[in-house]
C-alpha atoms as a PDB file:
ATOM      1  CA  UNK A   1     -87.400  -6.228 -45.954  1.00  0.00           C
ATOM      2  CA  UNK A   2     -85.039  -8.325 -48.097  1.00  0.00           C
ATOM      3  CA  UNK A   3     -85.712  -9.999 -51.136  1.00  0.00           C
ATOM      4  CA  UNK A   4     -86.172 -13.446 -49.442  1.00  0.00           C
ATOM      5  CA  UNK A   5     -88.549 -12.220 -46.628  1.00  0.00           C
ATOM      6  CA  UNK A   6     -90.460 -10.844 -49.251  1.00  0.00           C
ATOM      7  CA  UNK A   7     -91.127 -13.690 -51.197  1.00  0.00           C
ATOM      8  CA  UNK A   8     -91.422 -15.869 -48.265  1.00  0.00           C
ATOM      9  CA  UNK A   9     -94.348 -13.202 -47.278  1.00  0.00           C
ATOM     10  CA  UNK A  10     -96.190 -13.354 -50.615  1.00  0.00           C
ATOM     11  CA  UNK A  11     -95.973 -17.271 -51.156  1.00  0.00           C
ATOM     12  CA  UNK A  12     -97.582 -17.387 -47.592  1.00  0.00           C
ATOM     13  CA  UNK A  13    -100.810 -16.316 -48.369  1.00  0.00           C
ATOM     14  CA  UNK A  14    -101.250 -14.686 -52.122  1.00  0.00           C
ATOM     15  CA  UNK A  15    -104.531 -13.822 -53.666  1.00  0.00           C
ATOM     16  CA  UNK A  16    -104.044 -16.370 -56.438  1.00  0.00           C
ATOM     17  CA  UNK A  17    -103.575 -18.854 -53.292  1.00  0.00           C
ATOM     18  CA  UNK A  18    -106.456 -17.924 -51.970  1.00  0.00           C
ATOM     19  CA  UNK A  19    -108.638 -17.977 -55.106  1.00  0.00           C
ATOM     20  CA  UNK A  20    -108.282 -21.013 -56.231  1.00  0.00           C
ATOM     21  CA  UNK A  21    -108.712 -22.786 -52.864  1.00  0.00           C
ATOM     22  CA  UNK A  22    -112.052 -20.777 -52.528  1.00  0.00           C
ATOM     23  CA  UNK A  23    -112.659 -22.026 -56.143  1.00  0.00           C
ATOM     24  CA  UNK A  24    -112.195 -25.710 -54.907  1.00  0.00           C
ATOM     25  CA  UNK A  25    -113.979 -25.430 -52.037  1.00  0.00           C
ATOM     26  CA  UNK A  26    -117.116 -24.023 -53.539  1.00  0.00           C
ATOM     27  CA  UNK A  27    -116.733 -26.759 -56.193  1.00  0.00           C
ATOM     28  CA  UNK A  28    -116.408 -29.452 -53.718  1.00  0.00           C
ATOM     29  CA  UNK A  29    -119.410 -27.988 -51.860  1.00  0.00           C
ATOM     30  CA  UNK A  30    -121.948 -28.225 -54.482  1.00  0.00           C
ATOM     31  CA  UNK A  31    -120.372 -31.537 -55.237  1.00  0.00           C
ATOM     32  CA  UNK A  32    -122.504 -33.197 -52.865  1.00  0.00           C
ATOM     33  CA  UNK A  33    -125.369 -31.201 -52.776  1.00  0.00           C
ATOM     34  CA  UNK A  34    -126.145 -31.665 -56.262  1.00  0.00           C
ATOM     35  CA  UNK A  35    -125.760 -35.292 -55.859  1.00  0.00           C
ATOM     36  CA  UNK A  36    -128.529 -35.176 -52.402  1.00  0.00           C
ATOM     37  CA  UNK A  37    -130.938 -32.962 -54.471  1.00  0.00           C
ATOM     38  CA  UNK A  38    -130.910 -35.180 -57.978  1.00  0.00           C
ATOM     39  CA  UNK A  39    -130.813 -38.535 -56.526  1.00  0.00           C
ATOM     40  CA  UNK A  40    -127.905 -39.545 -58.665  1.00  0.00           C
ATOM     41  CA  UNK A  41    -126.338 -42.280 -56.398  1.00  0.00           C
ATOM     42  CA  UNK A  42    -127.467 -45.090 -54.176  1.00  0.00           C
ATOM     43  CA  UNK A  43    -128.019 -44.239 -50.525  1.00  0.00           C
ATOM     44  CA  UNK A  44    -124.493 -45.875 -49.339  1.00  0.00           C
ATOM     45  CA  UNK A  45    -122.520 -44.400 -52.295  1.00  0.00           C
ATOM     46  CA  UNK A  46    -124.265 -40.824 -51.231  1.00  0.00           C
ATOM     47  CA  UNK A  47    -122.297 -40.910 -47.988  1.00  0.00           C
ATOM     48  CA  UNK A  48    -118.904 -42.348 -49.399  1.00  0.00           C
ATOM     49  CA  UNK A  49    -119.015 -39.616 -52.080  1.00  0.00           C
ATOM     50  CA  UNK A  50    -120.428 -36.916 -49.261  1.00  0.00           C
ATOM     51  CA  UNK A  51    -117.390 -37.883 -46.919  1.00  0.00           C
ATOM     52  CA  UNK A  52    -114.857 -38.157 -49.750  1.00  0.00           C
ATOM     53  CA  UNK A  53    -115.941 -34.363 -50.748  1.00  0.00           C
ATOM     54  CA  UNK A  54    -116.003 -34.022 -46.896  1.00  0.00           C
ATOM     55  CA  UNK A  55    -112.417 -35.005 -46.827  1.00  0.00           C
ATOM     56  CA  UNK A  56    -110.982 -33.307 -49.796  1.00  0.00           C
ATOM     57  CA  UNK A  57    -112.826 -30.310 -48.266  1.00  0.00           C
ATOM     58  CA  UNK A  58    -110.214 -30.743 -45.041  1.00  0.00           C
ATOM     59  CA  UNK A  59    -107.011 -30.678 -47.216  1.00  0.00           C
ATOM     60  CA  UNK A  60    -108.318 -27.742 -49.372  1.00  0.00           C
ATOM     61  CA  UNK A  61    -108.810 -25.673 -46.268  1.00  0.00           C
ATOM     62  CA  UNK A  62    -105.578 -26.994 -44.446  1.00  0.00           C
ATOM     63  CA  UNK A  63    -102.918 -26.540 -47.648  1.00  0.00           C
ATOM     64  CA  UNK A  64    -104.640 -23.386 -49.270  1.00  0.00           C
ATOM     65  CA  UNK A  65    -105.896 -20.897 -46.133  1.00  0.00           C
ATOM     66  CA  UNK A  66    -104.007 -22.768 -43.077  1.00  0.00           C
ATOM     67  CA  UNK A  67    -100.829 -23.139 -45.033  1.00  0.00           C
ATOM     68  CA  UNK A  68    -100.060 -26.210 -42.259  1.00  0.00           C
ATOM     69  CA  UNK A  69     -97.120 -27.093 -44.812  1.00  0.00           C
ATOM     70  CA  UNK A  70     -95.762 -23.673 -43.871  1.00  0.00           C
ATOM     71  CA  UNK A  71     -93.612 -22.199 -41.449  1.00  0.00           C
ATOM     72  CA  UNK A  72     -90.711 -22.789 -39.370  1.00  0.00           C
ATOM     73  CA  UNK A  73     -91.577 -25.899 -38.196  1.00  0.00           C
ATOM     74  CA  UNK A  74     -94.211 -27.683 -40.066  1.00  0.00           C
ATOM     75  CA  UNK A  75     -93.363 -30.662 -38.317  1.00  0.00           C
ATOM     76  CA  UNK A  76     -95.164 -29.554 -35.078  1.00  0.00           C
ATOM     77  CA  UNK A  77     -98.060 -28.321 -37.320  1.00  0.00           C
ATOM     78  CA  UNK A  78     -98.321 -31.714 -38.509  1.00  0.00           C
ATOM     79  CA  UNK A  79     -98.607 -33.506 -35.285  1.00  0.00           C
ATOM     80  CA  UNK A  80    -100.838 -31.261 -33.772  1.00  0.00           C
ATOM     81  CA  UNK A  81    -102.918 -31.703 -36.828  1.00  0.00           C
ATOM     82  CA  UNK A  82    -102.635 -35.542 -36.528  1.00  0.00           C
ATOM     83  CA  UNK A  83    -103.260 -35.592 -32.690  1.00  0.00           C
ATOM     84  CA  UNK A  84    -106.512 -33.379 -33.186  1.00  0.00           C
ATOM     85  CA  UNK A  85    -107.963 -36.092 -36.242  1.00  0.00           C
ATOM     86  CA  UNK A  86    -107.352 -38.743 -33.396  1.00  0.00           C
ATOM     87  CA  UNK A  87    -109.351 -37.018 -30.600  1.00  0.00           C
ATOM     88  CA  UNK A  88    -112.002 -36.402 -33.726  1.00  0.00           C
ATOM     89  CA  UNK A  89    -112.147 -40.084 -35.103  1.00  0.00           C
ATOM     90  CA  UNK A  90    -112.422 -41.321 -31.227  1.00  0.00           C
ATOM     91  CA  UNK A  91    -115.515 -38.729 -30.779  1.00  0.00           C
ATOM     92  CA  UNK A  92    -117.202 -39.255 -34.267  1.00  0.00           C
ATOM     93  CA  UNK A  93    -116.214 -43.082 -33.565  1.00  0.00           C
ATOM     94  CA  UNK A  94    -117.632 -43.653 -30.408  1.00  0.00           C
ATOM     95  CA  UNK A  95    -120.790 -41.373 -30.737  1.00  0.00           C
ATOM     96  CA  UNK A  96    -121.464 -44.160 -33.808  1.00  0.00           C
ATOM     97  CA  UNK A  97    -120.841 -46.781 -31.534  1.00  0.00           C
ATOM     98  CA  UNK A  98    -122.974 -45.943 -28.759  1.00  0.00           C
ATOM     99  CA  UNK A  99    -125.797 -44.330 -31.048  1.00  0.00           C
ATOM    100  CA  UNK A 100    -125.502 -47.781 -32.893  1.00  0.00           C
ATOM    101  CA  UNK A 101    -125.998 -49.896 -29.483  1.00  0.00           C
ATOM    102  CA  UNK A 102    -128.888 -47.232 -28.456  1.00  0.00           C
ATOM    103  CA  UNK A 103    -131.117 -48.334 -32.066  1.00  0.00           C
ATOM    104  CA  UNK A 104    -130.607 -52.052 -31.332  1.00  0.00           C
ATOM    105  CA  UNK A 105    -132.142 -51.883 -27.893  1.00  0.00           C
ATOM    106  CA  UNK A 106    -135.526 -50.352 -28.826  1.00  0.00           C
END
């Protein structure tokens, strides 16, 4: 294996890597859960904070175990990635919808 290949190896997924997005995500889990348990925020600015966490949560996993900036062609990796949010924010999006129509009926 030549120098290059070998580097290009380690950088892809290296313990240090691997740590410290574990690190972050364990972090960003009790995040939230320390804000449910203690009461520290107002009802609203419990869910903005739990889907901000929620979201940083998403690009910790993507950049540090999925490496989606990786490869040959990121590019592709990138589009599926932004097709799949789509057909996720559509779901999510119209389950609200219709749940919300559903409560305003009864």
């Amino acid at each position: 294996m030549s120098a290059h290949e070998h580097q290009h190896h380690e950088d892809h997924g290296s313990v240090k890597s691997y740590i410290i997005g574990f690190v972050l995500s364990i972090i960003l889990s009790i995040i939230p859960i320390m804000i449910v348990v203690k009461h520290m925020l107002s009802p609203v600015a419990t869910i903005a904070s739990i889907l901000v966490m929620a979201v940083l949560q998403f690009l910790i996993q993507l950049f540090f175990f999925m490496h989606i900036r990786e490869g040959e062609r990121p590019r592709y990796n990138v589009m599926a990635l932004i097709l799949g949010m789509v057909f996720v924010v559509t779901i999510v999006g119209g389950s609200i919808w219709v749940m919300s129509f559903n409560s305003q009926v009864q």
